[in-house]
Protein backbone atom coordinates (compact mmCIF):
# COMPACT_ATOMS: atom_id res chain seq x y z
CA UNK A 1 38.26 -3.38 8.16
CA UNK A 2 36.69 -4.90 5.09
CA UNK A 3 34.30 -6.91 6.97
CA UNK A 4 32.99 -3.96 9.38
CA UNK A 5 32.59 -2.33 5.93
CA UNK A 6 30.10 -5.24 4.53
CA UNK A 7 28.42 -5.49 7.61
CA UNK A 8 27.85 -1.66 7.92
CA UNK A 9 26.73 -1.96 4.32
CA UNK A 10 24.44 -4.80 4.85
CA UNK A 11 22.64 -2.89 7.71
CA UNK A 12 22.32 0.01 5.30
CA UNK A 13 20.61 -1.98 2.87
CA UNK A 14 18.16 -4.15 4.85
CA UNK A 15 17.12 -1.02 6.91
CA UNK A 16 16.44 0.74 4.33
CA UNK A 17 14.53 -2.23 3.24
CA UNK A 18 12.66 -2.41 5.87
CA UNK A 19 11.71 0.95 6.42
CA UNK A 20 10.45 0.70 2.64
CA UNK A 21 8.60 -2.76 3.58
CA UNK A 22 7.09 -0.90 6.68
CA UNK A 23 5.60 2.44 4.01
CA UNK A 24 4.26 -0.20 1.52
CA UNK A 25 2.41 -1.89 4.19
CA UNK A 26 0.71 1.71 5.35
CA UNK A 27 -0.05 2.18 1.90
CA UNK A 28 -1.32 -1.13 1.55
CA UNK A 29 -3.42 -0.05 4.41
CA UNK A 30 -5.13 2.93 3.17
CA UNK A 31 -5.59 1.31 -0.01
CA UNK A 32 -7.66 -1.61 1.27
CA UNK A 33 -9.87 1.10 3.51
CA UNK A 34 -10.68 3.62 0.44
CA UNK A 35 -11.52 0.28 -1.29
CA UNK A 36 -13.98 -0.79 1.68
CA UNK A 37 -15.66 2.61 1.64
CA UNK A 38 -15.85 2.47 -2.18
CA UNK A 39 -18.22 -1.01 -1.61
CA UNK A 40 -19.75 0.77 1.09
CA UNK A 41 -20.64 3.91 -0.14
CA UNK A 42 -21.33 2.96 -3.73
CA UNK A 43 -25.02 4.16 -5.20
CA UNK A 44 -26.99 2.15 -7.42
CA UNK A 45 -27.24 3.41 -10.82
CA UNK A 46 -29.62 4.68 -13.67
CA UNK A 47 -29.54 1.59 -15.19
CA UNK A 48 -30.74 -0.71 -12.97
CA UNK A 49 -27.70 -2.21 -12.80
CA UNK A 50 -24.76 -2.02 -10.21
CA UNK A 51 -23.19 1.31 -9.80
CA UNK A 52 -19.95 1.95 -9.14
CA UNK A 53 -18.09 5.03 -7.14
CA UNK A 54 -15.47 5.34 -9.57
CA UNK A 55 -15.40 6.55 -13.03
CA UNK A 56 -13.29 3.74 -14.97
């Protein structure tokens, strides 16, 4: 009985795992596209120098 237990327990944990794994890589995702469209869609600036699309 105590083995079924670990097993069912192990399951728990590396599905939940992986279902974390599997957000953090759609996340990753967007992430890397906004940051492609930043470089894409930046404007150069009153300076003369590079702009840049975000504020900081």
């Amino acid at each position: 009985m105590g083995i079924v237990i670990l097993v069912l327990l192990l399951a728990l944990i590396l599905g939940g795992a992986g279902f974390a794994m599997h957000i953090l890589w759609w996340i990753a995702l967007a992430v890397l596209v906004i940051w492609l469209l930043g470089f894409a869609l930046r404007s150069t600036g009153a300076g003369g120098g590079r702009g840049r699309w975000y504020r900081w």
